[in-house]
N, C-alpha and C. Protein backbone atom coordinates (compact mmCIF):
# COMPACT_ATOMS: atom_id res chain seq x y z
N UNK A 1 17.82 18.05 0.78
CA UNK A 1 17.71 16.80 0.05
C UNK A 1 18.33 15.68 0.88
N UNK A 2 17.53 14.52 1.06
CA UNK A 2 17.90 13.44 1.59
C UNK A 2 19.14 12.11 0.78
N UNK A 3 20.03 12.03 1.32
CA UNK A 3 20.96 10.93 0.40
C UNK A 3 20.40 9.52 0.62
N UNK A 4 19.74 8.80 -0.13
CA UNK A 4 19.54 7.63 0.00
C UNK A 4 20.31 6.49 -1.03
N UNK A 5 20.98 5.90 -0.77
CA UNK A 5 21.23 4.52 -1.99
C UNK A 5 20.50 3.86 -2.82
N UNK A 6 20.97 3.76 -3.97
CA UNK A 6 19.96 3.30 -4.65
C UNK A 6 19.49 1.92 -4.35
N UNK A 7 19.89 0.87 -3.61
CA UNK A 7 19.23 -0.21 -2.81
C UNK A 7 18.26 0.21 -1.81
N UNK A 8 18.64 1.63 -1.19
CA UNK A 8 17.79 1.26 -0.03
C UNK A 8 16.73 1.95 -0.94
N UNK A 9 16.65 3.03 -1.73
CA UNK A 9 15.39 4.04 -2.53
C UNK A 9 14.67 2.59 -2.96
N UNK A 10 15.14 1.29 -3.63
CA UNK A 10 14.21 0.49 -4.24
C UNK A 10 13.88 -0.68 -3.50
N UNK A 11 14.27 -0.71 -1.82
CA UNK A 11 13.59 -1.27 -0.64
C UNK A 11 12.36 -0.17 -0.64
N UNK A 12 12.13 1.03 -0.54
CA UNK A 12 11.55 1.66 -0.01
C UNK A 12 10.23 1.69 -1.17
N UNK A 13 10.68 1.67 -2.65
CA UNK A 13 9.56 1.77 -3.44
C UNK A 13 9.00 1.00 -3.62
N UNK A 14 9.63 -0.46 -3.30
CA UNK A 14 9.17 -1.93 -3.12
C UNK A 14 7.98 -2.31 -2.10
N UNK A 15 8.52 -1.91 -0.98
CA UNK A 15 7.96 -1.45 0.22
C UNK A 15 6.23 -0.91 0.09
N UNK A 16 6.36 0.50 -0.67
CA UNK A 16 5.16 0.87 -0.92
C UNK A 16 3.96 0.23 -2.08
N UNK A 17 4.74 -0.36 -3.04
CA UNK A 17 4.49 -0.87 -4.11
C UNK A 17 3.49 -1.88 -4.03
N UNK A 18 3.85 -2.35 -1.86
CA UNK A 18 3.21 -3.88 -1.99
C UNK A 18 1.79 -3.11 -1.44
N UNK A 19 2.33 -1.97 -0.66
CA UNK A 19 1.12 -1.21 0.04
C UNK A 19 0.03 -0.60 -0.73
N UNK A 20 0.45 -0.38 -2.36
CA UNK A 20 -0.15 0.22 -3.01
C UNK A 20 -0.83 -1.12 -3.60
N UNK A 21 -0.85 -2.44 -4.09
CA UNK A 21 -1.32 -3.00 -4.41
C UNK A 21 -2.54 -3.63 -2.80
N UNK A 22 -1.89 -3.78 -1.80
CA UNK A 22 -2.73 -4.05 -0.61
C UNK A 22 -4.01 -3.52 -0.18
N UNK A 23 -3.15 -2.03 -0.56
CA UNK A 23 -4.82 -1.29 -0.95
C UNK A 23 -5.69 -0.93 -1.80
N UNK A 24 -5.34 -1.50 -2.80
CA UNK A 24 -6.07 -1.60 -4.09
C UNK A 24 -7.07 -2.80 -3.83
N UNK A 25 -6.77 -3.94 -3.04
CA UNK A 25 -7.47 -5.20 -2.78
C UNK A 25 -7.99 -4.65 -1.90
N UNK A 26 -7.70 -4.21 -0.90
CA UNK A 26 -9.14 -3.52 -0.06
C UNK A 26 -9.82 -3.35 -0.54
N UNK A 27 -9.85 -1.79 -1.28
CA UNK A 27 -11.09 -1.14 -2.28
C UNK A 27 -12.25 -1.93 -2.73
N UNK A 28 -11.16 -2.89 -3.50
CA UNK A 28 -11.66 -4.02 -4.76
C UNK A 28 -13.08 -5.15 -3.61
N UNK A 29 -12.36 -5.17 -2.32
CA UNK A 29 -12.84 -6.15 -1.30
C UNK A 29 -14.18 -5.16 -0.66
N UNK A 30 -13.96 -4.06 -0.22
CA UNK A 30 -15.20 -3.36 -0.09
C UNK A 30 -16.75 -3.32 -0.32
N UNK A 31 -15.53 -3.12 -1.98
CA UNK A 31 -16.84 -2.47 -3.03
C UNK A 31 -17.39 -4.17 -3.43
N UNK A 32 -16.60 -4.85 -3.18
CA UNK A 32 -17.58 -6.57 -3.37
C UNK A 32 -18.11 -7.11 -2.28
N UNK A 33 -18.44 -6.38 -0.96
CA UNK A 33 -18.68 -6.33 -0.22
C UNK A 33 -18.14 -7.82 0.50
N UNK A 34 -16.88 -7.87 0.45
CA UNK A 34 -16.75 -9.29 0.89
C UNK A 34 -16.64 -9.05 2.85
N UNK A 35 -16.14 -10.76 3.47
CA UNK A 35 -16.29 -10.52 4.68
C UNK A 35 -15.27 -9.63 5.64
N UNK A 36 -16.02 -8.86 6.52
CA UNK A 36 -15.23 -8.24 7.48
C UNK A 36 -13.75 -8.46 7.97
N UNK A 37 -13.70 -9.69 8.33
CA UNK A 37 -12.60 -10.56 8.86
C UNK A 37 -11.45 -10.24 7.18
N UNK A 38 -11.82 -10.44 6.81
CA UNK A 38 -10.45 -10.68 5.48
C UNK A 38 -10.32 -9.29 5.27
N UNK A 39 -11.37 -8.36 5.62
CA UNK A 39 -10.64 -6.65 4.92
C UNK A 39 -9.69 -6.49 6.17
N UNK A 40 -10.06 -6.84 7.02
CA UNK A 40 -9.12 -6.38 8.48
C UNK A 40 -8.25 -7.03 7.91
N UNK A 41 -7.95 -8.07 7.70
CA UNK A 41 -6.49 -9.03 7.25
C UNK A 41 -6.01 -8.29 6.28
N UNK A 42 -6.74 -7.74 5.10
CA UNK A 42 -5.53 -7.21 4.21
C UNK A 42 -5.20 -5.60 5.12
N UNK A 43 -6.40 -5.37 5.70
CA UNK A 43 -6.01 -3.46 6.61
C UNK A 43 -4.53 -3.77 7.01
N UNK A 44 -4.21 -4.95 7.78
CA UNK A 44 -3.52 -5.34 8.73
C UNK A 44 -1.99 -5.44 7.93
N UNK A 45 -2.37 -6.11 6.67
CA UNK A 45 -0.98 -6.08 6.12
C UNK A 45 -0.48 -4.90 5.83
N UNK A 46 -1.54 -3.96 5.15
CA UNK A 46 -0.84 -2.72 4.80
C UNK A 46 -0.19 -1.97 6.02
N UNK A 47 -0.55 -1.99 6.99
CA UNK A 47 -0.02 -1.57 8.12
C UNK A 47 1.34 -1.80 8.75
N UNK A 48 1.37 -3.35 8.74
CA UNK A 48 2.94 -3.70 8.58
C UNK A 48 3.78 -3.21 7.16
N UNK A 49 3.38 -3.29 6.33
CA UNK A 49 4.10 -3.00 5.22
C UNK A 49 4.32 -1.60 5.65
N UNK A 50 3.94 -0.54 5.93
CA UNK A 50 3.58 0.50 6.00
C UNK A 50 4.93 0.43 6.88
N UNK A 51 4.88 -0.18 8.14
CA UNK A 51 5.77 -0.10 9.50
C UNK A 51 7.06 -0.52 8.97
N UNK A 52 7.22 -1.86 7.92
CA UNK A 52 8.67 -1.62 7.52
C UNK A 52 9.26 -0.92 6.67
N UNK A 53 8.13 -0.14 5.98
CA UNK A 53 9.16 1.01 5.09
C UNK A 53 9.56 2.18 6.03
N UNK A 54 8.72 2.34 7.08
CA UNK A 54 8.94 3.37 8.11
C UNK A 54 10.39 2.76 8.35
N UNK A 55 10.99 1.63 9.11
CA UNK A 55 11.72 0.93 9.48
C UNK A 55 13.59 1.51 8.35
N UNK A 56 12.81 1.37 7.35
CA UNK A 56 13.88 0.99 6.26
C UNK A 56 14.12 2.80 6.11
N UNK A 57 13.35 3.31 6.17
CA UNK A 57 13.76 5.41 5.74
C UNK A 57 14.24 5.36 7.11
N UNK A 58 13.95 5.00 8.54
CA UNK A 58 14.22 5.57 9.64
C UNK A 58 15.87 5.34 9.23
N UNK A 59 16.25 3.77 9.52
CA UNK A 59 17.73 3.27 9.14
C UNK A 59 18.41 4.20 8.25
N UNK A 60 17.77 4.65 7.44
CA UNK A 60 18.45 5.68 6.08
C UNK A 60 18.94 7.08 7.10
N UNK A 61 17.99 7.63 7.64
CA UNK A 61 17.95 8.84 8.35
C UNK A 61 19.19 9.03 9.19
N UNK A 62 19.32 8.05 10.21
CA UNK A 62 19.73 7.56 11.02
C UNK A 62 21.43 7.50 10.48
N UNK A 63 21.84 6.11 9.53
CA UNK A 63 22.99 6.55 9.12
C UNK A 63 23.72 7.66 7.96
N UNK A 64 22.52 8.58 7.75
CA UNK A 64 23.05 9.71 6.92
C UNK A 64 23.03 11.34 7.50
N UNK A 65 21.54 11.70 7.40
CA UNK A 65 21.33 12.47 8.29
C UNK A 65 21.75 12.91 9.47
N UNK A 66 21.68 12.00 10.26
CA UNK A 66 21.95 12.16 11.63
C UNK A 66 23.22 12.18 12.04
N UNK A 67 23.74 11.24 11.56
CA UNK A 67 25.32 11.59 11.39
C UNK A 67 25.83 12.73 11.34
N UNK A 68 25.15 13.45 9.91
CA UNK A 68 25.99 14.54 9.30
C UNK A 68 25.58 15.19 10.67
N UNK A 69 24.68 15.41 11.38
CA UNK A 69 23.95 16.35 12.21
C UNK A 69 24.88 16.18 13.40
N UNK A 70 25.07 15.15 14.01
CA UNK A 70 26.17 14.99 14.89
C UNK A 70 27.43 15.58 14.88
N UNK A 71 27.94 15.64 12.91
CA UNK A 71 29.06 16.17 12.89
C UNK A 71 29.02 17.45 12.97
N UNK A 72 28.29 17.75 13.03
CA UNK A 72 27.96 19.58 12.75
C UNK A 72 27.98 20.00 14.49
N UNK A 73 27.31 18.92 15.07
CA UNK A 73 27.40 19.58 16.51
C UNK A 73 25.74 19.62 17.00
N UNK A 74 24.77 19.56 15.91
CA UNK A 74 23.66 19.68 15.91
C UNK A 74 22.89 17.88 16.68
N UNK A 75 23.10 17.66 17.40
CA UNK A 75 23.02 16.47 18.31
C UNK A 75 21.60 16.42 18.71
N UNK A 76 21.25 17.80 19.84
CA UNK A 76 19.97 17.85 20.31
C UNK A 76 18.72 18.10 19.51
N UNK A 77 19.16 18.95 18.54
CA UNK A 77 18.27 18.70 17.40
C UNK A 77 18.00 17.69 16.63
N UNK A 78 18.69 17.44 16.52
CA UNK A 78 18.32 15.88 15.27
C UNK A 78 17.45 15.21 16.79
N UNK A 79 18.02 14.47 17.86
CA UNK A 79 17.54 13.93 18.67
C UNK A 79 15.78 13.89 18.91
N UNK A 80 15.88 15.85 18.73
CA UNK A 80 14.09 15.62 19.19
C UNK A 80 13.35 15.89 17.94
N UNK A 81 14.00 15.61 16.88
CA UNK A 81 13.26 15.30 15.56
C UNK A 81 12.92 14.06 15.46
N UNK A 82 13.34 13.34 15.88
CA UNK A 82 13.38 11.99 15.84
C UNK A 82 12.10 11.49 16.77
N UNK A 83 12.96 12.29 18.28
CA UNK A 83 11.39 11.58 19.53
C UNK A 83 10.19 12.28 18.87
N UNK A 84 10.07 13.51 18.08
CA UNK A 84 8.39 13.79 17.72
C UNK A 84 8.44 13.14 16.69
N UNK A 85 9.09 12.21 16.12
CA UNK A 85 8.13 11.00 15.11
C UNK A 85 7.81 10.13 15.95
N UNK A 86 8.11 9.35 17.19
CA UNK A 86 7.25 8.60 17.77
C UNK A 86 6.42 9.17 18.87
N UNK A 87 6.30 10.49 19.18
CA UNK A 87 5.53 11.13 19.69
C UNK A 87 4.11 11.12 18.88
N UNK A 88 4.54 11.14 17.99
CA UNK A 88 3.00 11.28 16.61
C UNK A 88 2.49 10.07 16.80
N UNK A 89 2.98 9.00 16.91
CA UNK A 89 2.54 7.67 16.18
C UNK A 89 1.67 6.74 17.51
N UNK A 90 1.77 8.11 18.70
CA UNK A 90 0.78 7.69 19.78
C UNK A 90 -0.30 7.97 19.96
């Protein structure tokens, strides 16, 4: 189980909340077949939105997780848990 604060848990649901409405206007933009250019604009937001909740759990990880993992001695592990999340995202 992950420890998160309850500020940062309602950055994070906030976060998705906007992503979940962003892509609801896609759909909505699709299926009304509106223009190309504006679905890429909303694609585009969800994407950032997307990148700062990544942003906001990494920070969480980082000062909880990883910590504890440090204290344990477990250093190199946590380390390349970390590089194969931006290993993925290539």
């Amino acid at each position: 189980m992950t420890y998160r604060p309850k500020d940062t848990e309602e950055r994070i649901l906030h976060r998705l909340k906007i992503v979940k409405g962003h892509l609801q206007k896609i759909i909505q933009m699709v299926e009304d077949d509106h223009y190309c250019i504006d679905v890429i604009h909303q694609s585009q937001a969800v994407q950032r939105a997307l990148e700062e909740t990544d942003g906001v759990l990494l920070e969480n990880h980082l000062k909880t997780c990883v910590v504890d993992h440090i204290k344990k001695g477990e250093v190199e592990s946590s380390i390349k848990e970390i590089m194969n999340v931006f290993k993925k995202r290539k």
